[in-house]
C-alpha atoms as a PDB file:
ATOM      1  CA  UNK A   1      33.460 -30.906   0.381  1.00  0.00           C
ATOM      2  CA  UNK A   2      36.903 -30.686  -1.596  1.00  0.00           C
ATOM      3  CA  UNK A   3      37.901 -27.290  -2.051  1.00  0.00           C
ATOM      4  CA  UNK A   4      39.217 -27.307  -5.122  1.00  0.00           C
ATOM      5  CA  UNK A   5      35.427 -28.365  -6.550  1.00  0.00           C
ATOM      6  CA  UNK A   6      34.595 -24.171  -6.067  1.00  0.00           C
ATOM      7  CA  UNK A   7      33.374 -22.695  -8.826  1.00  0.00           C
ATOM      8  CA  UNK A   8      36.048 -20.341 -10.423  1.00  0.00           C
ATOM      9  CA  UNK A   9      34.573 -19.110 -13.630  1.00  0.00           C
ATOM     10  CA  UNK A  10      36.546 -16.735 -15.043  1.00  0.00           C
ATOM     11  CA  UNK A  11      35.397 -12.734 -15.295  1.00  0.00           C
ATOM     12  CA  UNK A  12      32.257 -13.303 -12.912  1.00  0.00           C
ATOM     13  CA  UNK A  13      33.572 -11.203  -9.626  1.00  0.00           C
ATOM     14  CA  UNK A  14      30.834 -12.331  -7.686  1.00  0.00           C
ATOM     15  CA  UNK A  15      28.262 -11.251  -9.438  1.00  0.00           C
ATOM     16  CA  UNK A  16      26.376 -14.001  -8.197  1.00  0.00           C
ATOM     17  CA  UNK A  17      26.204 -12.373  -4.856  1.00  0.00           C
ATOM     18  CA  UNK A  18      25.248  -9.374  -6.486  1.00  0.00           C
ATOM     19  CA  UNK A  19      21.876 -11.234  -7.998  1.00  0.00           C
ATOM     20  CA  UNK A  20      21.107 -12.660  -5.209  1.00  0.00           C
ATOM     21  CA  UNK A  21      21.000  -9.407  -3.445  1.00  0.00           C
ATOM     22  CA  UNK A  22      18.730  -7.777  -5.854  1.00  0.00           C
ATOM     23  CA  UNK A  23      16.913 -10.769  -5.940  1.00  0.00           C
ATOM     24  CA  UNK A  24      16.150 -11.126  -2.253  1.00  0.00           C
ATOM     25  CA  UNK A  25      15.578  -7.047  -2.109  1.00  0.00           C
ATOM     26  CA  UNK A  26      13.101  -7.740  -5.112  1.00  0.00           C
ATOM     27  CA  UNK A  27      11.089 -10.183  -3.013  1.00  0.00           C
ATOM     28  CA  UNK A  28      11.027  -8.213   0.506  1.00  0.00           C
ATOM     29  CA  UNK A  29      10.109  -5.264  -1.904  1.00  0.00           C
ATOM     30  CA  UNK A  30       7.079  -7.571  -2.771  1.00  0.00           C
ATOM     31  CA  UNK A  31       6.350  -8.480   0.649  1.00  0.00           C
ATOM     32  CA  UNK A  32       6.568  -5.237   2.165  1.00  0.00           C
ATOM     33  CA  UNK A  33       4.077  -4.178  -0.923  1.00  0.00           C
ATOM     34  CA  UNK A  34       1.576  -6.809   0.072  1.00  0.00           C
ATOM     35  CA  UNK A  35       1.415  -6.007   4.113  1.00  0.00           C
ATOM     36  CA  UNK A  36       1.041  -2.366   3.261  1.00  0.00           C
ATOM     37  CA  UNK A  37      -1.507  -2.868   1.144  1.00  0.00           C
ATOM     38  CA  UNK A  38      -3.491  -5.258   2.978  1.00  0.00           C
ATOM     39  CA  UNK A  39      -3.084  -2.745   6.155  1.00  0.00           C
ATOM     40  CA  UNK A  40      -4.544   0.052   3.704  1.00  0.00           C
ATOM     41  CA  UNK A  41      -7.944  -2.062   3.640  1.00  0.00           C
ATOM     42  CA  UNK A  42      -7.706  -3.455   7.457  1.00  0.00           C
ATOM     43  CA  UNK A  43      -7.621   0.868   8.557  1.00  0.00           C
ATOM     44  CA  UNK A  44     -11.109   1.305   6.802  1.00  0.00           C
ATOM     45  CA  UNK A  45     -12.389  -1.861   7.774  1.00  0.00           C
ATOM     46  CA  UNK A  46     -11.874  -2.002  11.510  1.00  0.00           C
ATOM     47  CA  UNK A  47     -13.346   1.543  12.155  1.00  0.00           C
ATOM     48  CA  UNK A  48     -16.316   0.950  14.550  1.00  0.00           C
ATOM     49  CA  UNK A  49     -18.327   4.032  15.163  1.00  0.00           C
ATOM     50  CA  UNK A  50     -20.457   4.617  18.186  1.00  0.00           C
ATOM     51  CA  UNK A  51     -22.932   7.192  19.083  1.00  0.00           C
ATOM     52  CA  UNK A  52     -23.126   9.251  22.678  1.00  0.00           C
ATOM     53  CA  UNK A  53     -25.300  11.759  24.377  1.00  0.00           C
ATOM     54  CA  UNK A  54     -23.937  15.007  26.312  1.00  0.00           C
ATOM     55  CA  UNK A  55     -24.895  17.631  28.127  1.00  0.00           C
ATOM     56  CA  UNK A  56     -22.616  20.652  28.734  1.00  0.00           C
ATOM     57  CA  UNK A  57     -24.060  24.004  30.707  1.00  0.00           C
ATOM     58  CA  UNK A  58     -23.292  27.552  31.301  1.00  0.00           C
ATOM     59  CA  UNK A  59     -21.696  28.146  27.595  1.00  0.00           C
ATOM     60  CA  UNK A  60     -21.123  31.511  26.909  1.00  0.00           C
ATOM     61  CA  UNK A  61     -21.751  31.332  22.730  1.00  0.00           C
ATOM     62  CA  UNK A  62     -20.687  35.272  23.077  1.00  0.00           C
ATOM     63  CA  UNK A  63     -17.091  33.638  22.230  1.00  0.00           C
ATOM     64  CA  UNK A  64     -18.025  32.088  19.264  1.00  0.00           C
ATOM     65  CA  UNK A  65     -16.949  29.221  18.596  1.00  0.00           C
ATOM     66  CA  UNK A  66     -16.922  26.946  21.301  1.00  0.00           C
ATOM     67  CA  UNK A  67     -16.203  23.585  21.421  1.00  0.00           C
ATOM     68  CA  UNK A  68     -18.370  21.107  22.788  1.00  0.00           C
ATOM     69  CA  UNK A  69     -15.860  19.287  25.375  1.00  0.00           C
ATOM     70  CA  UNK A  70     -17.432  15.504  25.234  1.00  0.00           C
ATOM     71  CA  UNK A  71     -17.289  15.613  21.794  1.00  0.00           C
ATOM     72  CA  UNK A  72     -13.767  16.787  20.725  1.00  0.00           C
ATOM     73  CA  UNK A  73     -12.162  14.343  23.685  1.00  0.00           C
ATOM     74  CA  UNK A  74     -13.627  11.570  21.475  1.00  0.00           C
ATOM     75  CA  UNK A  75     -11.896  10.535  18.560  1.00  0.00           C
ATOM     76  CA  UNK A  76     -13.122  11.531  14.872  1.00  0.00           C
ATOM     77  CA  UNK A  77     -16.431  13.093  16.965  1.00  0.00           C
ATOM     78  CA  UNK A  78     -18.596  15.159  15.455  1.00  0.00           C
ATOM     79  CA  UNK A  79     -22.596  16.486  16.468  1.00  0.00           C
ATOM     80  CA  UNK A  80     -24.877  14.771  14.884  1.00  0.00           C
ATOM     81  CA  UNK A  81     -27.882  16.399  17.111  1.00  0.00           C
ATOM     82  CA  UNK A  82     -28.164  19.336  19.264  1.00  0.00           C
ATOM     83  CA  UNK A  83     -30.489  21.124  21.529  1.00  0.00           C
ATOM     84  CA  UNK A  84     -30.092  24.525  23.455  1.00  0.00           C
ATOM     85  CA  UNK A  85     -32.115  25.785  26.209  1.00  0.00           C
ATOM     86  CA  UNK A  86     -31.468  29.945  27.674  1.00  0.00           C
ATOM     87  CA  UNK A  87     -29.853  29.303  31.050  1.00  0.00           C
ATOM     88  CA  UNK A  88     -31.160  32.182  32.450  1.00  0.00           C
ATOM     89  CA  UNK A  89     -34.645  32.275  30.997  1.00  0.00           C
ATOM     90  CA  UNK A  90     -35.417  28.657  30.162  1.00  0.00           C
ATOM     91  CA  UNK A  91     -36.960  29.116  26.692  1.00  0.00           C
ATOM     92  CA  UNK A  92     -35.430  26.706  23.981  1.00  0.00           C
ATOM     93  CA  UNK A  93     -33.539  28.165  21.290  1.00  0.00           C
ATOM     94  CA  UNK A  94     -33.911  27.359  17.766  1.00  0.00           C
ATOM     95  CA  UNK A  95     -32.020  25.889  15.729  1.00  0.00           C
ATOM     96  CA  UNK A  96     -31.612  28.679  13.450  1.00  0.00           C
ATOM     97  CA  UNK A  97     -30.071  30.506  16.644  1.00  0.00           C
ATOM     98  CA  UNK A  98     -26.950  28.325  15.970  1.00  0.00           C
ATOM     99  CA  UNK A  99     -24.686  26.410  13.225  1.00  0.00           C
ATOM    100  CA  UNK A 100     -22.730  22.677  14.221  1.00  0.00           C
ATOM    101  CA  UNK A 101     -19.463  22.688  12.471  1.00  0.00           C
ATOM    102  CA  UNK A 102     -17.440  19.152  13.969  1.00  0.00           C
ATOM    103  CA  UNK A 103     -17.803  19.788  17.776  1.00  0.00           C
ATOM    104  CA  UNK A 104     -18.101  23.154  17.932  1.00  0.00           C
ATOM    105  CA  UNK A 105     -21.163  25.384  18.016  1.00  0.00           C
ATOM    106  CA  UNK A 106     -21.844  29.231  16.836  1.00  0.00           C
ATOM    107  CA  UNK A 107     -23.809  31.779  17.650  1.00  0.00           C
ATOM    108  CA  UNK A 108     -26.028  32.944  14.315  1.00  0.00           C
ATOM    109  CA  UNK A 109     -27.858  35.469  15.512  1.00  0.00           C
ATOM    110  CA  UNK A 110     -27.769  38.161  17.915  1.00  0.00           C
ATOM    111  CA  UNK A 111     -31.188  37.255  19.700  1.00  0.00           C
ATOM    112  CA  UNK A 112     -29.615  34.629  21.973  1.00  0.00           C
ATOM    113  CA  UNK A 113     -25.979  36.721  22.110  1.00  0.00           C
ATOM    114  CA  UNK A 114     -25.019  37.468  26.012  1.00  0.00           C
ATOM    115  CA  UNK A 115     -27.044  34.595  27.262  1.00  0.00           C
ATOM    116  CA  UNK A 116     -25.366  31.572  28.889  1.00  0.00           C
ATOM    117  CA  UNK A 117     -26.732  28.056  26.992  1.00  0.00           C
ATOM    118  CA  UNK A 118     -27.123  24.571  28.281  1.00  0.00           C
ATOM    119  CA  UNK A 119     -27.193  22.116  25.461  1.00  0.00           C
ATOM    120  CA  UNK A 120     -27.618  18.763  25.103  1.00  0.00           C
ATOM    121  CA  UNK A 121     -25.879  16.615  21.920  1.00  0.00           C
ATOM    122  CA  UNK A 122     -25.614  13.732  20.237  1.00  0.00           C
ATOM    123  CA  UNK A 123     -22.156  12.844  18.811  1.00  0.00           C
ATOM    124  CA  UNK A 124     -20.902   9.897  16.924  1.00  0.00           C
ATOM    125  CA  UNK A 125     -17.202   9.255  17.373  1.00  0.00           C
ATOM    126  CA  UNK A 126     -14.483   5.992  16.831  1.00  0.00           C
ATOM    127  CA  UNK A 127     -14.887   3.302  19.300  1.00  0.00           C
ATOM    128  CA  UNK A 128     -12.295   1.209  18.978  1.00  0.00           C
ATOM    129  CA  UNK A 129      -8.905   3.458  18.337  1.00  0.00           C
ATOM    130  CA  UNK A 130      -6.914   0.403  19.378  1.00  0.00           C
ATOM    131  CA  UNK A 131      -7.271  -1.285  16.687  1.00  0.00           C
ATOM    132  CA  UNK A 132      -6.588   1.520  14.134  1.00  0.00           C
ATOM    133  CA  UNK A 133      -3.508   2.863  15.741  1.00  0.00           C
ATOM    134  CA  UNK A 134      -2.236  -0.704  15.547  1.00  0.00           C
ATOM    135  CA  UNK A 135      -3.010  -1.104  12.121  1.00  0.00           C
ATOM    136  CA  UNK A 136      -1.584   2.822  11.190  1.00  0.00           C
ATOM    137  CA  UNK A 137       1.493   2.056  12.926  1.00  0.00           C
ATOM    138  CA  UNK A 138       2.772  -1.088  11.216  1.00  0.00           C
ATOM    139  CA  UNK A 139       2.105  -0.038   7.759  1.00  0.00           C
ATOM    140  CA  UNK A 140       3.712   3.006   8.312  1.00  0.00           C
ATOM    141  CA  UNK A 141       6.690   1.224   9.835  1.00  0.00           C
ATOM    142  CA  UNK A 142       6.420  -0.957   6.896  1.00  0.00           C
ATOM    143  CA  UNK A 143       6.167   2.096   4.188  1.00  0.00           C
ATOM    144  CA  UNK A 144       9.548   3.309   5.669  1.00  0.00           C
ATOM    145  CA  UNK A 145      11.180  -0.443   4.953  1.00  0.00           C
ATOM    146  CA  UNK A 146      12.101   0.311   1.296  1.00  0.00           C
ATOM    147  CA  UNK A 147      14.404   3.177   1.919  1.00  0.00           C
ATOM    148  CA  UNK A 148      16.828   0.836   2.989  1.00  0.00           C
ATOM    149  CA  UNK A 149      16.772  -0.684  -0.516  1.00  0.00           C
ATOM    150  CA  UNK A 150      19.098   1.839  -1.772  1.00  0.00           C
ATOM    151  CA  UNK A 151      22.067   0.897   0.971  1.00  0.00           C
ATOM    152  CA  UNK A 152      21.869  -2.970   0.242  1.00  0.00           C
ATOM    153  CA  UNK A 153      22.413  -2.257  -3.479  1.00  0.00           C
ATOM    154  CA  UNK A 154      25.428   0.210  -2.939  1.00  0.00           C
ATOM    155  CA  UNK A 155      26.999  -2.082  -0.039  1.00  0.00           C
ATOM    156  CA  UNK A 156      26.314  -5.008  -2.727  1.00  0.00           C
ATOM    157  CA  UNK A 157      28.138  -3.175  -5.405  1.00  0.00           C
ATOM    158  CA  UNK A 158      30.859  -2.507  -3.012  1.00  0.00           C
ATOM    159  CA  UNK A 159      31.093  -6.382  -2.919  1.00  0.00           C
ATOM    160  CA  UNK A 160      31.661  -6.659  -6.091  1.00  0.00           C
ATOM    161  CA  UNK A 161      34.379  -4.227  -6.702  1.00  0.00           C
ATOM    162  CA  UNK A 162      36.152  -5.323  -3.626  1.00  0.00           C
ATOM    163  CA  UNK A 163      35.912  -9.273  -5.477  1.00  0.00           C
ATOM    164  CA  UNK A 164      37.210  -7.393  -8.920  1.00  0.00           C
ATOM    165  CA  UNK A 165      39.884  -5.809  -7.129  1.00  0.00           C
ATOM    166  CA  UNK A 166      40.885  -8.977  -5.833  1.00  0.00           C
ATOM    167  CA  UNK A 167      40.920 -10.757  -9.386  1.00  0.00           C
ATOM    168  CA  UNK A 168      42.749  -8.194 -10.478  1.00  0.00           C
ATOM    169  CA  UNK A 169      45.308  -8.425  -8.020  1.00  0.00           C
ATOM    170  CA  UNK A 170      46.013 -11.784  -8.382  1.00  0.00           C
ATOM    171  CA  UNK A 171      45.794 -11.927 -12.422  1.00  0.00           C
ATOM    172  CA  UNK A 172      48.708  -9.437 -12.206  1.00  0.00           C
ATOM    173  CA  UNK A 173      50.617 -11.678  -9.667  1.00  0.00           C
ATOM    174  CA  UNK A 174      49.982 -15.124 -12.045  1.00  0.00           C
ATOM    175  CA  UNK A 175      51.126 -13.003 -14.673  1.00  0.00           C
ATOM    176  CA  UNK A 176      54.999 -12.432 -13.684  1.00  0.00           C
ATOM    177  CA  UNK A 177      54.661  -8.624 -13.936  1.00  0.00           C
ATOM    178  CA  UNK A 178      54.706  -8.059 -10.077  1.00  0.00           C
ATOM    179  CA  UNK A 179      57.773 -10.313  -9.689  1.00  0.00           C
ATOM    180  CA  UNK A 180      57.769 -13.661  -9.293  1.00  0.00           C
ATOM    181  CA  UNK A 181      56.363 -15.482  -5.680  1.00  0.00           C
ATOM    182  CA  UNK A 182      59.134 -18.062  -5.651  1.00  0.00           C
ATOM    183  CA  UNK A 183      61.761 -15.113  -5.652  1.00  0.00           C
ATOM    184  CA  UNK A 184      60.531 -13.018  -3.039  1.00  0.00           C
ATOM    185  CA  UNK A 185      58.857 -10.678  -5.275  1.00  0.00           C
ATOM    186  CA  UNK A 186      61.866  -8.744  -6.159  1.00  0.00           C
ATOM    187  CA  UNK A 187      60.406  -7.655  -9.760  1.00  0.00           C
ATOM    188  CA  UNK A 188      60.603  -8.933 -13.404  1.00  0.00           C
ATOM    189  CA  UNK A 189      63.905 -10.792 -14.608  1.00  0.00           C
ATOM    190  CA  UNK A 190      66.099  -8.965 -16.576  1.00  0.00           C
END
């Protein structure tokens, strides 16, 4: 390639590099768009639930709430089901003895109040929290991507001073006002 074949258009200070900055910024900004979007619709799709039985005994339902321990170690569980038996006396308790908010249980009533319960639950919960995180961690890694945006631009602007600065430098040294190159630069003839 012969050097002097560069393009050297006058009063463009590289504001080529400057579009194709923006330009290639433009484009990631449209990729980044498209993966976080398409991870939006892979986090509802690859939620599997799963069902599971329990049986926790001895609850004092005195300290109301209490959490049921099977279900709120499993991820998004909640009751679904539940049945409670009197640990001391055996009789079942009713359902309208108790109310299932997530995986925790209350005491309505007084009836059942300084009796220890055993119950047994059903629970549905996530099964496969691998695939979720996965899927929550890369489009959150690729929300964060466009704050960079803002950097490239300035550092790209920066570019194109520096490249006007330079133009402007030399214009003044063609020009005969800095002094003359061939005489050492010792100022304008008198």
């Amino acid at each position: 390639m012969k050097y002097n074949q560069i393009n050297e258009k006058k009063g463009i200070a590289g504001l080529n590099v400057f579009l194709s900055i923006i330009a290639i910024l433009f484009m990631i900004g449209l990729l980044v768009m498209l993966f976080v979007i398409s991870g939006s619709k892979l986090q509802t799709t690859t939620k599997v639930t799963d069902t599971a039985s329990a049986t926790q005994n001895s609850i004092n339902i005195t300290l109301s709430p209490v959490t049921l321990t099977a279900c709120s170690n499993a991820r998004d569980g909640v009751v679904t089901s539940l049945s409670a038996v009197n640990a001391s006396g055996g009789g079942t308790i009713g359902a309208g003895n108790y109310t299932i908010s997530g995986c925790t249980i209350s005491n309505a009533t007084s009836t059942f109040n300084n009796d220890l319960w055993n119950v047994t639950y059903n629970y549905r919960y996530t099964s496969n929290p691998e695939a979720q995180d996965a899927i929550n961690e890369t489009k959150t890694s690729l929300g964060t991507t466009t704050g960079w945006f803002g950097l490239f631009i300035v550092l790209g602007a920066m570019v194109v001073l520096v490249l006007l600065i330079v133009i402007i430098i030399r214009s003044l040294g063609n020009s005969g006002l800095m002094g003359s190159r061939e005489r050492g630069g010792k100022g304008p003839s008198a």
